[in-house]
C-alpha atoms as a PDB file:
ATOM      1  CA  UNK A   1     -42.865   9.727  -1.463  1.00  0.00           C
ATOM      2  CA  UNK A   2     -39.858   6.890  -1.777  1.00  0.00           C
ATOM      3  CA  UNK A   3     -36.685   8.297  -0.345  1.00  0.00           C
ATOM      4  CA  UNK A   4     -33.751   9.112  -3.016  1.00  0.00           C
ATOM      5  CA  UNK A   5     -30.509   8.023  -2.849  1.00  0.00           C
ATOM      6  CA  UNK A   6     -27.893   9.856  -4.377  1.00  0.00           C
ATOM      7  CA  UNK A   7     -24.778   7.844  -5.247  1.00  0.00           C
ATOM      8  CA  UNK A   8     -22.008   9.729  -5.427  1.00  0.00           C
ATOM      9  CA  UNK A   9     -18.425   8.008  -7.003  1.00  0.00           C
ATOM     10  CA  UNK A  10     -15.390   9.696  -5.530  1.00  0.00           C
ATOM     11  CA  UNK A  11     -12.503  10.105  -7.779  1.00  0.00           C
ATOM     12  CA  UNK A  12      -9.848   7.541  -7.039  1.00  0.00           C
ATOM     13  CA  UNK A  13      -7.344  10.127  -5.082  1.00  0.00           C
ATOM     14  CA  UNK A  14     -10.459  10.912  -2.414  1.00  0.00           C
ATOM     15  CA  UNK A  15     -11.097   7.344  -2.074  1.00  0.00           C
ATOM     16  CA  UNK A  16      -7.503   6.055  -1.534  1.00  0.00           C
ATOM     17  CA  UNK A  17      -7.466   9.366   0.831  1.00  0.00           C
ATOM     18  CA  UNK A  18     -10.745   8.625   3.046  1.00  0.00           C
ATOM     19  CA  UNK A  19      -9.580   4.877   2.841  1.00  0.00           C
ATOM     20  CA  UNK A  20      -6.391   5.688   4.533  1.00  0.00           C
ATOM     21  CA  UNK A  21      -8.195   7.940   7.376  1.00  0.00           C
ATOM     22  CA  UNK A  22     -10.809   5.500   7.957  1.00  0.00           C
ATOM     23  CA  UNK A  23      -8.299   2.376   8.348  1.00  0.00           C
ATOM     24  CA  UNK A  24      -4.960   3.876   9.011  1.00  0.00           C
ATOM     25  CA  UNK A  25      -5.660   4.762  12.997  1.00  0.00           C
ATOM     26  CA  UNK A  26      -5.923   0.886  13.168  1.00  0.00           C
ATOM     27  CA  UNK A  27      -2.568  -0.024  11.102  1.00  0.00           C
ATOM     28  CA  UNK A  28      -0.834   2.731  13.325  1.00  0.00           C
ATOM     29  CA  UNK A  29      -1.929   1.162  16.352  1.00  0.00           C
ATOM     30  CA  UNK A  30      -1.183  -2.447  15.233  1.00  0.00           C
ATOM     31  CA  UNK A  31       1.532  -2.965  18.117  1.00  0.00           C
ATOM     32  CA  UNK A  32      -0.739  -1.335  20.788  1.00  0.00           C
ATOM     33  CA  UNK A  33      -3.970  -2.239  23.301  1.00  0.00           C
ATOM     34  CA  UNK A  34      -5.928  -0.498  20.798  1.00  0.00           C
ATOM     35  CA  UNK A  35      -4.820  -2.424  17.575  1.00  0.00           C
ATOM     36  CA  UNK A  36      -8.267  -4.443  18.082  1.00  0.00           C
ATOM     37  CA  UNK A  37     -10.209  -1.650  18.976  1.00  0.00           C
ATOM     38  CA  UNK A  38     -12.541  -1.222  16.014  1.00  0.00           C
ATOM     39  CA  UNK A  39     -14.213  -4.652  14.733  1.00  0.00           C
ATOM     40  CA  UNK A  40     -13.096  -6.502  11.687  1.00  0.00           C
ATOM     41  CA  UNK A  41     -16.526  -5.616  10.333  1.00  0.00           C
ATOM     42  CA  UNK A  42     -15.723  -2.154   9.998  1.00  0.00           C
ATOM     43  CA  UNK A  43     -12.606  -2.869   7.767  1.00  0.00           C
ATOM     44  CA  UNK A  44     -14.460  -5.565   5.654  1.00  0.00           C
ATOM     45  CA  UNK A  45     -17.479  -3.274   5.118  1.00  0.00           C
ATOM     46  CA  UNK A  46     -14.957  -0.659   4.298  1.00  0.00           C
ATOM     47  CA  UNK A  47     -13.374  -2.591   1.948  1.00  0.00           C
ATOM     48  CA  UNK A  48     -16.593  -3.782   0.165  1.00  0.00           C
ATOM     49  CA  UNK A  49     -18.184  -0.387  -0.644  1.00  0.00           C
ATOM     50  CA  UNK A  50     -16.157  -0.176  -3.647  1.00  0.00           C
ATOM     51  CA  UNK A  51     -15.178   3.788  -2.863  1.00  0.00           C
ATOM     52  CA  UNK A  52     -18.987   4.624  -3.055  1.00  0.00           C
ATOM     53  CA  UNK A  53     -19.435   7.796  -0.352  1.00  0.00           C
ATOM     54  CA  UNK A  54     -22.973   6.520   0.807  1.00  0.00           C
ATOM     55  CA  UNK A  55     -21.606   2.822   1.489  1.00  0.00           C
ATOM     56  CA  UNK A  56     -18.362   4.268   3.474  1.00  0.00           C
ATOM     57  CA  UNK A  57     -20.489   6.161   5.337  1.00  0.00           C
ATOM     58  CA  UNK A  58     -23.222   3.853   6.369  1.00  0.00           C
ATOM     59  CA  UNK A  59     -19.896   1.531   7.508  1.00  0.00           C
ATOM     60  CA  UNK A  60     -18.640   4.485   9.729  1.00  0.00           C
ATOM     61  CA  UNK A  61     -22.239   4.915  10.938  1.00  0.00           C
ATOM     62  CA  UNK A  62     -22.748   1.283  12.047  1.00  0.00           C
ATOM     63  CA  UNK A  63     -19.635   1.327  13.716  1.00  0.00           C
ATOM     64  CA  UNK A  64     -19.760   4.041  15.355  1.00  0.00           C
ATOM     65  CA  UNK A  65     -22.977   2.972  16.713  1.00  0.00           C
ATOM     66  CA  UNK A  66     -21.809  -0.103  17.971  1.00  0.00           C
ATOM     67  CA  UNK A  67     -18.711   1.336  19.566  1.00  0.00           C
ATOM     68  CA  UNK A  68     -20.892   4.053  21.257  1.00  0.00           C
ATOM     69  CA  UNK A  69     -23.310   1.232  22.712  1.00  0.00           C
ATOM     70  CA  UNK A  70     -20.109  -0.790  23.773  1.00  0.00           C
ATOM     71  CA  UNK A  71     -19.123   2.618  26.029  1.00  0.00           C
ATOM     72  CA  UNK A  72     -22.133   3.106  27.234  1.00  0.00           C
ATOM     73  CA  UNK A  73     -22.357  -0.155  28.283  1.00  0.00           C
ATOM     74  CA  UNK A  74     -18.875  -0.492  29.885  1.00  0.00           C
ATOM     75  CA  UNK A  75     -19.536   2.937  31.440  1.00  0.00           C
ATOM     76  CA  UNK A  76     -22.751   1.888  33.396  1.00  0.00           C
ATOM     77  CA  UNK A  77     -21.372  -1.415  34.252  1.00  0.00           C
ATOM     78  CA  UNK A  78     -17.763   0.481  35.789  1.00  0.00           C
ATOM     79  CA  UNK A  79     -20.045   3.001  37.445  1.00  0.00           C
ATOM     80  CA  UNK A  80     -22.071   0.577  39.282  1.00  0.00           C
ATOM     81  CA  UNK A  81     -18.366  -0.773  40.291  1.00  0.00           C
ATOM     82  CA  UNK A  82     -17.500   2.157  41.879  1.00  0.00           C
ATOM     83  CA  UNK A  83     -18.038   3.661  45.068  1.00  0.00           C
ATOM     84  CA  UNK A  84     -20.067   6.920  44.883  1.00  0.00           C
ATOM     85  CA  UNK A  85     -17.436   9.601  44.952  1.00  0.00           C
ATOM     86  CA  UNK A  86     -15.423   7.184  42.184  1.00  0.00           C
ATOM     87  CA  UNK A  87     -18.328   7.396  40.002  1.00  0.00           C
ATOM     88  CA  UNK A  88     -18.802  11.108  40.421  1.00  0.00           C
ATOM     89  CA  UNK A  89     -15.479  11.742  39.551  1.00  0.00           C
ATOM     90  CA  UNK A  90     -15.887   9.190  36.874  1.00  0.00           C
ATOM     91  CA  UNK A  91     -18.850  10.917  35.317  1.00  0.00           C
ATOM     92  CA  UNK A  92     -16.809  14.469  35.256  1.00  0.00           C
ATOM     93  CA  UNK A  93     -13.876  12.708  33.957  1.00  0.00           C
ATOM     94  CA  UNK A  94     -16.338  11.024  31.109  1.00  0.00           C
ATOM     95  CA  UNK A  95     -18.020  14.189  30.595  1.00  0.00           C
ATOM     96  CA  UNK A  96     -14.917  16.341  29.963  1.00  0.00           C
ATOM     97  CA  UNK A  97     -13.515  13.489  27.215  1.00  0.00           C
ATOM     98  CA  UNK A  98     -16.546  13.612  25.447  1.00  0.00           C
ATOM     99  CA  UNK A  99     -15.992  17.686  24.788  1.00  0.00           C
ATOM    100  CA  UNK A 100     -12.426  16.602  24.041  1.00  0.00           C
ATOM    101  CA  UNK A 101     -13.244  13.794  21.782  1.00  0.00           C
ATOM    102  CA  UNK A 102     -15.790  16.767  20.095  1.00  0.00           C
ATOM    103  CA  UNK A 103     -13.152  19.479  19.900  1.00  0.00           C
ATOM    104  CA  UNK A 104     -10.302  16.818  18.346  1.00  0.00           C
ATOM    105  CA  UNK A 105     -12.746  15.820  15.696  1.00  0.00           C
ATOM    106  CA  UNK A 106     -14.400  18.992  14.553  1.00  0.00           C
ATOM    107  CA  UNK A 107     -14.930  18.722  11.299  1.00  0.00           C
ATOM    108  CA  UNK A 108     -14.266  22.415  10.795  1.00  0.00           C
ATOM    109  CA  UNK A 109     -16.511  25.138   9.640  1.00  0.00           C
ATOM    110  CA  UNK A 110     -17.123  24.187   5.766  1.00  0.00           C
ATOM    111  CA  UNK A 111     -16.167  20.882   5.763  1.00  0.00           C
ATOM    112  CA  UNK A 112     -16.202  19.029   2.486  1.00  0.00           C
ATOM    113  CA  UNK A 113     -16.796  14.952   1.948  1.00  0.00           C
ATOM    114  CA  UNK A 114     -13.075  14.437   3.392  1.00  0.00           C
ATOM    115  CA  UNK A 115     -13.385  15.882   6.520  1.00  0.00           C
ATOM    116  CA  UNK A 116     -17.234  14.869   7.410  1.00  0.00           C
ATOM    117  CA  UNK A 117     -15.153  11.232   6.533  1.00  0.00           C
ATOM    118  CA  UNK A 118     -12.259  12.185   8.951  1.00  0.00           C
ATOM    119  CA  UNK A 119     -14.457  13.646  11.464  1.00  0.00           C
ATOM    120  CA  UNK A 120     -16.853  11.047  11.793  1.00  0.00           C
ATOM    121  CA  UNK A 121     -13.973   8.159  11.610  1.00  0.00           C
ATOM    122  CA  UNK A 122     -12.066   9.970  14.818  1.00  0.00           C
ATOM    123  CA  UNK A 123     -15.055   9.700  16.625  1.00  0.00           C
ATOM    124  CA  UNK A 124     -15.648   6.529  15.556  1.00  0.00           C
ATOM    125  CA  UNK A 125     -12.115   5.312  16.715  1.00  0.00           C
ATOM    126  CA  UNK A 126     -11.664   7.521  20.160  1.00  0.00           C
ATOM    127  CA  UNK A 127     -15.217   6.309  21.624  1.00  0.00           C
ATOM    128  CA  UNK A 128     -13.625   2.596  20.648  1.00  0.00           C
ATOM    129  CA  UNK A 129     -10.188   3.995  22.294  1.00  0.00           C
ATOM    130  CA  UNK A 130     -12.154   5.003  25.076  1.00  0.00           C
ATOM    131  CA  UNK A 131     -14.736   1.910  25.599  1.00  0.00           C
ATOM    132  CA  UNK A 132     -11.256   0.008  25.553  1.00  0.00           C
ATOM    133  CA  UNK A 133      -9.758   1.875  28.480  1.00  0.00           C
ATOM    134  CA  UNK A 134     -13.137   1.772  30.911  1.00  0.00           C
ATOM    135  CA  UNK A 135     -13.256  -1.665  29.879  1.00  0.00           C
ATOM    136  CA  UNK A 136      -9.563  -2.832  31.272  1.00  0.00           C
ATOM    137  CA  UNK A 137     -10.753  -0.253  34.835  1.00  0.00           C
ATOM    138  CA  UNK A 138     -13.513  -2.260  34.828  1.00  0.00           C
ATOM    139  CA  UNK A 139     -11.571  -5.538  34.486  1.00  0.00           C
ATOM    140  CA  UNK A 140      -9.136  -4.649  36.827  1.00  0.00           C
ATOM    141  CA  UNK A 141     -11.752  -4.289  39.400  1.00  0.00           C
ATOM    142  CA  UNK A 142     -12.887  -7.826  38.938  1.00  0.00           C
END
């Protein structure tokens, strides 16, 4: 059986609303390391799906996927920088951001469209905040 998509147009307030959570964590961090943290991509996909919930979220999805393989990549490559008790302490520290990262962007028990959008756009933006900051260790060990 063909899959069905439903298509569902947001009123305008809810769009200009998820718009703002989706981009703004980039405007606010325009002067910072982590102005460049999530691609240009993301913000041009954004900015194409005409408001539609489906399109917005497929955009969060594929960036968020390609932010989580950038950490895991960066993490793997500092690890094998470090010496073992580095990378041990490493893993822990990784381990206890992740359940941070969780906690921070809990959508909440009932969530509505909003803040499944919110939700999944913090963790979209702290795993890029975070592949950012084992990146510059790793450089730094170079």
């Amino acid at each position: 059986m063909p899959a069905k998509h439903v298509v569902f147009v947001l009123p305008l307030s809810l769009i200009l609303a998820c718009a703002t959570c989706v981009a703004a964590p980039a405007r606010k961090n325009a002067g910072s390391a982590h102005a460049s943290v999530l691609r240009p991509q993301y913000q041009r996909c954004l900015d194409a799906s005409g408001g539609v919930a489906p399109a917005m979220q497929d955009c969060i999805d594929e960036e968020h996927a390609w932010q989580d393989r950038r950490l895991n990549e960066t993490y793997r490559r500092l690890v094998a920088h470090l010496p073992a008790s580095e990378a041990a302490t490493l893993r822990e520290r990784q381990r206890a951001w992740i359940r941070q990262r969780d906690r921070d962007c809990d959508p909440g028990a009932a969530p509505g469209q909003g803040q499944l959008f919110d939700a999944d756009s913090c963790r979209t933006r702290r795993t890029a905040e975070r592949a950012a900051q084992l990146q510059a260790q790793l450089d730094r060990l170079r």
